[in-house]
Protein backbone atom coordinates (compact mmCIF):
# COMPACT_ATOMS: atom_id res chain seq x y z
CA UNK A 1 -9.53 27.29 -16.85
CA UNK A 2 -7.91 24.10 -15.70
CA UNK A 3 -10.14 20.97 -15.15
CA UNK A 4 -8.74 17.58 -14.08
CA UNK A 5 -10.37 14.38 -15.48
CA UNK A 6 -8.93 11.22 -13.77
CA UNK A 7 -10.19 9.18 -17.68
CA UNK A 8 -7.32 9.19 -20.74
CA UNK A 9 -10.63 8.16 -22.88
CA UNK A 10 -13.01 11.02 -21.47
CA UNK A 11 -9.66 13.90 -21.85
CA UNK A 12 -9.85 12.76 -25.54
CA UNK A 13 -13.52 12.95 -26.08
CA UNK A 14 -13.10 16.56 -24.09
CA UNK A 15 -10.04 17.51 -26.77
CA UNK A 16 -11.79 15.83 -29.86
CA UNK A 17 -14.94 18.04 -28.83
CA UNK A 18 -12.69 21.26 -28.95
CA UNK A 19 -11.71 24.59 -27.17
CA UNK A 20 -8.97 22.49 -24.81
CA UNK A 21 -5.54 20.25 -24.68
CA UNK A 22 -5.14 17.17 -22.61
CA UNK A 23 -2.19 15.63 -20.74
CA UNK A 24 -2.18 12.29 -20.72
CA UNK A 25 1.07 9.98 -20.24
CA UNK A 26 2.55 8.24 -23.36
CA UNK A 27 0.64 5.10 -24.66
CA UNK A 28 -2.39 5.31 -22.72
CA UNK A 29 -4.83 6.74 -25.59
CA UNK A 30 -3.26 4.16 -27.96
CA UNK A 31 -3.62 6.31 -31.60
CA UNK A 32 -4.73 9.75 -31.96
CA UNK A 33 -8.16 9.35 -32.75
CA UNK A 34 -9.56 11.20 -36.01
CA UNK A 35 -8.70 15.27 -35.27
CA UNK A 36 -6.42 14.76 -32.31
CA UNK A 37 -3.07 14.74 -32.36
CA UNK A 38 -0.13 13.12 -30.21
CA UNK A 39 3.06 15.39 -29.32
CA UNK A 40 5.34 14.47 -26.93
CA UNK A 41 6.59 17.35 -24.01
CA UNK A 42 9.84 17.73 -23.25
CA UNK A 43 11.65 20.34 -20.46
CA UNK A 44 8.29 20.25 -17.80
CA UNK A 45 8.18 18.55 -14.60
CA UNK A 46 4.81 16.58 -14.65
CA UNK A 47 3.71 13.92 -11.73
CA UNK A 48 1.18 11.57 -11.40
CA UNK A 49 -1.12 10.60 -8.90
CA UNK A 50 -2.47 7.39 -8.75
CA UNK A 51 -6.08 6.94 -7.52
CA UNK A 52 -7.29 3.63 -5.67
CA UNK A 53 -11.21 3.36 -6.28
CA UNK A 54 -13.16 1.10 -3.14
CA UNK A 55 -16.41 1.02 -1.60
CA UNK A 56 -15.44 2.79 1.99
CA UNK A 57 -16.43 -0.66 3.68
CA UNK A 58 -14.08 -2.56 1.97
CA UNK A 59 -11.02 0.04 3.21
CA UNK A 60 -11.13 -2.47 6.32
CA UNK A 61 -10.28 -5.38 4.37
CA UNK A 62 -6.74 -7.23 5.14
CA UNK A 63 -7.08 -7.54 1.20
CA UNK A 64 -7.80 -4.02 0.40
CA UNK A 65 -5.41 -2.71 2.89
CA UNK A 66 -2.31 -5.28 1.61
CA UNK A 67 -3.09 -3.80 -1.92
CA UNK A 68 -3.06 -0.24 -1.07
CA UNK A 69 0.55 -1.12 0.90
CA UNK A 70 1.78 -2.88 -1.81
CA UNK A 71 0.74 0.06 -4.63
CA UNK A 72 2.40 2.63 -2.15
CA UNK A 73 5.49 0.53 -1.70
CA UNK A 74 6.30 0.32 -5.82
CA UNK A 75 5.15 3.92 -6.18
CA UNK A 76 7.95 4.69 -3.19
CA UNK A 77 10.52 2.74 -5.32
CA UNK A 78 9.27 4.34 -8.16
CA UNK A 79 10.08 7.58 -6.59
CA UNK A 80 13.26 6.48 -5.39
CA UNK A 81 14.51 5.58 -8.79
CA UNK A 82 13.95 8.85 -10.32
CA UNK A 83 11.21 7.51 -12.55
């Protein structure tokens, strides 16, 4: 069974609870907490997608909407580079 979880603190609470593995990226659940452990993958081709939480109002913001531009711009450069 595969189950996405889109929090690096609620995949280790899942992991630490047994009976699964998480994939998080490197650094983001600082160290392993007690009865987890941290191994780094090597040879896979892993992505990540990058959510953008708003109230549905706000969407119409020039704010909100220069923001989202600006995230999909680096993520595009990101991309670019090979990163």
């Amino acid at each position: 069974m595969t189950h996405r979880i889109n929090d690096y603190g609620s995949v280790a609470s899942v992991v630490a609870a047994g009976g699964a593995i998480g994939l998080v990226p490197r650094y983001t659940v600082g160290r392993a907490a007690e009865g987890l452990a941290l191994r780094p993958l090597a040879g896979i081709s892993a992505t990540r997608r990058i959510d953008v939480l708003t109230r549905p109002e706000n969407l119409h913001r020039r704010s909100v909407q220069l923001v989202v531009m600006a995230l999909r711009s680096a993520m595009a450069g990101l991309i670019a580079q090979g990163a």
